[in-house]
Protein backbone atom coordinates (compact mmCIF):
# COMPACT_ATOMS: atom_id res chain seq x y z
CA UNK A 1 0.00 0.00 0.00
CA UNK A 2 1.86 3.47 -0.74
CA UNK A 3 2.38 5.69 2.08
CA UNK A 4 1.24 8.94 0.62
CA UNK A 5 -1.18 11.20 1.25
CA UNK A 6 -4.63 10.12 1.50
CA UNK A 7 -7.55 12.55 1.23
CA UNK A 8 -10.42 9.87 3.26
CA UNK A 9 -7.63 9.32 6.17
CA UNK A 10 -7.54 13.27 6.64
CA UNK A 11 -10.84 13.96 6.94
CA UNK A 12 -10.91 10.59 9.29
CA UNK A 13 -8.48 12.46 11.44
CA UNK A 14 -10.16 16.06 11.38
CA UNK A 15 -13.62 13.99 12.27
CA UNK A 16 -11.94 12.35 15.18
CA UNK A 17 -10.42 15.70 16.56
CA UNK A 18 -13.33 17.71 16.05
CA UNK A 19 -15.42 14.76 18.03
CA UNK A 20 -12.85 14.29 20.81
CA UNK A 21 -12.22 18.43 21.32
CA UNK A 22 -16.65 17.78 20.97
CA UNK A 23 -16.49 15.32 24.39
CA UNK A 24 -14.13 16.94 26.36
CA UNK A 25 -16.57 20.35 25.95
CA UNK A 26 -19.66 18.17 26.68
CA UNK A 27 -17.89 16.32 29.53
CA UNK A 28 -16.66 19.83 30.91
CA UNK A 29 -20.39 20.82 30.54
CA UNK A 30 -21.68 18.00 32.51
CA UNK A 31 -19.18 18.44 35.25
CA UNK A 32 -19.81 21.92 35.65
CA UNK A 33 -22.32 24.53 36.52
CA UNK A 34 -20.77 26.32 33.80
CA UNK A 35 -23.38 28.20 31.37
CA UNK A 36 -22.03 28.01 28.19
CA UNK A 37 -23.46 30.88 25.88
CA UNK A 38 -22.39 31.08 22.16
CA UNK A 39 -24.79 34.17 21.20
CA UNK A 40 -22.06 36.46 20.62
CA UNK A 41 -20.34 34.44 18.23
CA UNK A 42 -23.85 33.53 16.16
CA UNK A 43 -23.38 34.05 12.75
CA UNK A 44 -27.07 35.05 12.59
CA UNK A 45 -26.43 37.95 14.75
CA UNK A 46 -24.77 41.28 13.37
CA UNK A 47 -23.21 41.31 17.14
CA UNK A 48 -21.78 37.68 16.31
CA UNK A 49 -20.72 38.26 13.01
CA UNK A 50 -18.66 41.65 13.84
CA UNK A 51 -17.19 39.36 16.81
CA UNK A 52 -16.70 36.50 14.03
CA UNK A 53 -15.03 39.02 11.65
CA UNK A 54 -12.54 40.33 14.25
CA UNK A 55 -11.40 36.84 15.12
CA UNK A 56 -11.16 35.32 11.40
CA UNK A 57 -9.05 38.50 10.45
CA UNK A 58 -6.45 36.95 12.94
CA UNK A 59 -5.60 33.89 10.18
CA UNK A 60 -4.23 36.11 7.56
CA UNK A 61 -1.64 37.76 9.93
CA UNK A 62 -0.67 34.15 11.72
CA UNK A 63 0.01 32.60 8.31
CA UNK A 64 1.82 35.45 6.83
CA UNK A 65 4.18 35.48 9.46
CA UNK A 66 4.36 31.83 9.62
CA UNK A 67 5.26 31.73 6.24
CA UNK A 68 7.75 34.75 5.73
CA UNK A 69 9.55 33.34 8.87
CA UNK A 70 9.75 29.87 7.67
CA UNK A 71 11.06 30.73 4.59
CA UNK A 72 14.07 33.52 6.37
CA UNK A 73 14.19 30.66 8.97
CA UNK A 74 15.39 28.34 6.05
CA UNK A 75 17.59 30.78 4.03
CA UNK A 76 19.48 31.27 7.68
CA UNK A 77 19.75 27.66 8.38
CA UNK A 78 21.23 26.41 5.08
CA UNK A 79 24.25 28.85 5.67
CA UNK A 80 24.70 27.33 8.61
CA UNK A 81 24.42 24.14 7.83
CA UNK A 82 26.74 24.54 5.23
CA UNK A 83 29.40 26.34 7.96
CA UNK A 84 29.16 23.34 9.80
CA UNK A 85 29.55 20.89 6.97
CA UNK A 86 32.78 23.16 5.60
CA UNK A 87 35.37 21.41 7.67
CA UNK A 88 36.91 24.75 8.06
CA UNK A 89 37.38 25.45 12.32
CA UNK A 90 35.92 29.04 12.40
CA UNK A 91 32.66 28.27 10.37
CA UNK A 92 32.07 25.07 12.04
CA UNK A 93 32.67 26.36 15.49
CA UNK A 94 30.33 29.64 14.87
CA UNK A 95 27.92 27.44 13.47
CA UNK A 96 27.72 24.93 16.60
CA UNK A 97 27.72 28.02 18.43
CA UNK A 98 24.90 29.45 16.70
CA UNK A 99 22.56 26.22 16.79
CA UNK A 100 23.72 25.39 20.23
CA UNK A 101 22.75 29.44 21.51
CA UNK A 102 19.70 29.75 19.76
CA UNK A 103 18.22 26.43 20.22
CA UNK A 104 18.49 27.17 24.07
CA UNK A 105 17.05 30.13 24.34
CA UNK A 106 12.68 29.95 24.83
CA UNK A 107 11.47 32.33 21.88
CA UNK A 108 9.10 34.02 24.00
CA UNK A 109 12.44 34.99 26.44
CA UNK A 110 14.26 36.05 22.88
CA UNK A 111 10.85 37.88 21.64
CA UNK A 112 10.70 39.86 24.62
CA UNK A 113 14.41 40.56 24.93
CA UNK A 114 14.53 41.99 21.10
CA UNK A 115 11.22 44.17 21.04
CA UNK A 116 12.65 45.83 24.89
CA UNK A 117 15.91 44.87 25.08
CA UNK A 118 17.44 45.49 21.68
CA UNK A 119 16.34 49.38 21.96
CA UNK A 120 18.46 49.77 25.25
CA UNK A 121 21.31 48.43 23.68
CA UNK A 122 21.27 50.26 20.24
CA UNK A 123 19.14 52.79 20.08
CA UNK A 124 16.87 50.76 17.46
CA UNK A 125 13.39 49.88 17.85
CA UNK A 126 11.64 47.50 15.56
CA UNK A 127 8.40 47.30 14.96
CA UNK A 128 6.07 44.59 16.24
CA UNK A 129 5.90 42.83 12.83
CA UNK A 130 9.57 42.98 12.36
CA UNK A 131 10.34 42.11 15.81
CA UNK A 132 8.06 38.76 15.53
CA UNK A 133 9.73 38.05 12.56
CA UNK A 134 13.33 38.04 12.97
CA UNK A 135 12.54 36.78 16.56
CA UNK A 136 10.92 33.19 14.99
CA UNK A 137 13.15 33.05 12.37
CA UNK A 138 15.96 33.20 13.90
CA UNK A 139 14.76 30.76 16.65
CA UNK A 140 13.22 28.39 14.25
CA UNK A 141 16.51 28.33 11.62
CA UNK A 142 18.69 26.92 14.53
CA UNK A 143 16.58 23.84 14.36
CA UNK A 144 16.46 24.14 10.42
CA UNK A 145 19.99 24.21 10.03
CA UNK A 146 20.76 20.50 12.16
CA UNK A 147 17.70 19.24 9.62
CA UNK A 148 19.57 20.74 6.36
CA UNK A 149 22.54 19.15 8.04
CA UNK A 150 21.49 16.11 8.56
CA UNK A 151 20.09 16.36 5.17
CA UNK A 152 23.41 17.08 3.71
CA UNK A 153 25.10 14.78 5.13
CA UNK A 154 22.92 11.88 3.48
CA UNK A 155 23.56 13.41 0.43
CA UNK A 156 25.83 11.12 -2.28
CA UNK A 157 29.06 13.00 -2.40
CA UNK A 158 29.52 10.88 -5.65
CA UNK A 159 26.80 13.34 -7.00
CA UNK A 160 28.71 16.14 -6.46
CA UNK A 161 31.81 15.08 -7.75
CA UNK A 162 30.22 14.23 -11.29
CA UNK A 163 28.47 17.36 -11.71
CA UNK A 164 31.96 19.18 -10.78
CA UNK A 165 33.28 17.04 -13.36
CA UNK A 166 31.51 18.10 -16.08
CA UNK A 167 32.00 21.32 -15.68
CA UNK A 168 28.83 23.19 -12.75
CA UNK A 169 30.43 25.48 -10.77
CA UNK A 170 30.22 24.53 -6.98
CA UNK A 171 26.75 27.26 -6.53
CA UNK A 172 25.08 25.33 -9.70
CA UNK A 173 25.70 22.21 -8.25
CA UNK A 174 24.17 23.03 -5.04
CA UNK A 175 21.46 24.82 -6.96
CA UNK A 176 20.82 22.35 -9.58
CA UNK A 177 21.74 18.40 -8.02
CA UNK A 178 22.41 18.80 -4.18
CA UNK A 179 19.18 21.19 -2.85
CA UNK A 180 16.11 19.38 -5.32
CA UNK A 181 17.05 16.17 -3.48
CA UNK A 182 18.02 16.81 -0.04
CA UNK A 183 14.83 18.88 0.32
CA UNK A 184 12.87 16.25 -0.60
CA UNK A 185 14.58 14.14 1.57
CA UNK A 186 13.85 16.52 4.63
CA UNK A 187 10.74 17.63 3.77
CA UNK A 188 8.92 16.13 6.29
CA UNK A 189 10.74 17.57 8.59
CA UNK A 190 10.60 21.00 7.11
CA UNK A 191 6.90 20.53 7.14
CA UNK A 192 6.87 19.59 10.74
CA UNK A 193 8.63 23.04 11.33
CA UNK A 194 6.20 24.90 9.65
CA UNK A 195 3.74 23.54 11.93
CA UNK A 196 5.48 24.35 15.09
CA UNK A 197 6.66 28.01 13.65
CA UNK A 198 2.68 28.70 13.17
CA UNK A 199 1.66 27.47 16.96
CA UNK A 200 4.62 29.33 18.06
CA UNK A 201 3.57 32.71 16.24
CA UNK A 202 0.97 32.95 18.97
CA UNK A 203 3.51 33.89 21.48
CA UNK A 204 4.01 37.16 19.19
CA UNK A 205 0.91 38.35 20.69
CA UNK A 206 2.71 38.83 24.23
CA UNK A 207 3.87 42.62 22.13
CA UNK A 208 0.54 43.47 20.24
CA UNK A 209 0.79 41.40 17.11
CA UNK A 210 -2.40 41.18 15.82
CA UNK A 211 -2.75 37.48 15.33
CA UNK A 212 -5.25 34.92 16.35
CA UNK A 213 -4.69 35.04 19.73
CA UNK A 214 -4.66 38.63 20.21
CA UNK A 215 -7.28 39.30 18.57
CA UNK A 216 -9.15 36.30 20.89
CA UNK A 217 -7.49 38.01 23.96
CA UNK A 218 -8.69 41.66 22.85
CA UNK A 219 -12.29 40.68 22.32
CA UNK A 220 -12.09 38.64 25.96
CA UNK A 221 -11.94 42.36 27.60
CA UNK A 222 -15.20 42.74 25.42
CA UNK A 223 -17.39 40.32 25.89
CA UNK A 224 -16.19 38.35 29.49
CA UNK A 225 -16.17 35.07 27.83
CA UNK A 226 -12.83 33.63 27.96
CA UNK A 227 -14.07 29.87 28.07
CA UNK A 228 -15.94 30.00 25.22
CA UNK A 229 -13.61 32.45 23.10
CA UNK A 230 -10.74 30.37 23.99
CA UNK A 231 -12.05 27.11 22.30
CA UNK A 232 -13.11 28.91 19.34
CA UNK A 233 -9.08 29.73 19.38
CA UNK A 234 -8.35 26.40 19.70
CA UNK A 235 -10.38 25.33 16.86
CA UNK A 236 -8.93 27.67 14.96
CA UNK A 237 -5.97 26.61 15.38
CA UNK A 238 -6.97 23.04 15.25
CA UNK A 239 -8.43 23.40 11.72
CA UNK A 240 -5.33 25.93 10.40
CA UNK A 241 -3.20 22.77 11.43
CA UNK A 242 -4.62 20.23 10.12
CA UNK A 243 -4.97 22.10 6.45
CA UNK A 244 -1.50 22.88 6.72
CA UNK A 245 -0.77 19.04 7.46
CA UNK A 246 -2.84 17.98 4.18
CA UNK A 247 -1.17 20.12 2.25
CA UNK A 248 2.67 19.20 3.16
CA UNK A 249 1.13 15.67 2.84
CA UNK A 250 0.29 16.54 -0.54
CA UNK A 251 3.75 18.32 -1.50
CA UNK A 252 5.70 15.36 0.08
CA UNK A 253 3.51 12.69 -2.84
CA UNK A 254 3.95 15.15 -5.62
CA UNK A 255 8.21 15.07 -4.65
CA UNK A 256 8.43 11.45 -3.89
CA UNK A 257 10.82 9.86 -6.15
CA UNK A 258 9.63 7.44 -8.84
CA UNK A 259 9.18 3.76 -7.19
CA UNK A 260 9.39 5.65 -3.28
CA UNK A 261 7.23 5.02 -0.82
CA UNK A 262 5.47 1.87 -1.71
């Protein structure tokens, strides 16, 4: 049976976590004296669809960040992947260094420290959308760069060595024979950081970023509903995820090498 991507075993899985995320509300209902009231989040209401609105708007700021810093993320980790595949003892040491300080370091801590910190030291203040980026990307590219290296390292040096022989420069190489394979390779893993680099946007909210959680922790002040407003978040996020996941499902059968993954 092949392993890719199967349209029926999605919706199997968005069916099961739409009915579990279902019980646990109906179980929290029954446990609790708890009145639930959805009214401001009716679609048939102008009230509810203004509230609606205000939250949806949230998706189109959490993916574009998501996606610009994925893509910075893996521009950054490449180059240092490569520094730490050069064999050379500066790159390779600045690039362990790099992984090794970034990886440690909680990105809400590094958010925080950039968007007040960064001022104090230089005089230059970013703003919020610039600080979220460069603060995700630059978290997030420390564990890109150990999956390009890994990555690389798979990669048949024989390859190489016959492209340089007929005559690609060492940049067309890469370009052309070394990156359409290993990224295939690792795309699963890229895909898997795309995931985590979209739940961890959220914590750009902590400095006004109007994502989905702020926007679910602005209208909270509003209306005085945080149970209910918070697992409309959740689904949110629950159903951005899972379309996400179906469609780096999707890009990992249309890459698959011929006579893979069977």
């Amino acid at each position: 049976m092949a392993k890719g991507f199967k349209p029926a075993s999605a919706r199997r899985h968005l069916a099961l976590a739409l009915t579990l995320l279902a019980c646990l509300v109906l179980a929290g209902c029954a446990q609790s004296t708890y009145a639930w009231n959805w009214h401001f989040l009716s679609p048939f209401e102008a009230r509810g669809q203004r509230n609606l609105a205000f939250l949806l708007t949230g998706f189109g700021s959490t993916v574009a960040i998501s996606l610009a810093a994925s893509v910075l993320s893996m521009a950054v980790g490449l180059v240092v992947a490569m520094a730490a595949l050069s064999g050379r003892r500066v790159p390779v040491l600045g690039a362990r260094g790099y992984v090794e300080v970034f990886r440690s370091i909680p990105i809400l801590v590094f958010i925080l420290w950039v968007f007040y910190g960064l001022p104090i030291l230089t005089g230059i203040q970013l703003s919020v959308i610039t600080t979220g980026l460069i603060s995700v990307a630059i978290s997030d590219s420390a564990f890109t760069a150990e999956i390009f290296r890994s990555g690389l390292q798979s990669f048949d040096k024989g390859q190489s060595e016959a492209a340089r022989s007929l005559g690609l420069s060492q940049l067309r190489t890469l370009r052309l024979i070394v990156l359409p394979q290993v990224v295939r390779a690792i795309l699963p893993a890229l895909g898997n950081q795309f995931v985590y680099v979209l739940k961890m946007s959220s914590l750009v909210s902590v400095i006004g970023f109007q994502e989905l959680t702020r926007r679910a922790n602005e209208l909270t002040l509003v209306e005085y509903r945080p149970l209910e407003i918070y697992t409309f978040l959740v689904l949110e996020y629950l159903v951005l995820i899972l379309i996400v996941s179906h469609l780096v499902r999707r890009l990992e059968g249309r890459m698959r090498l011929p006579g893979k993954g069977i």
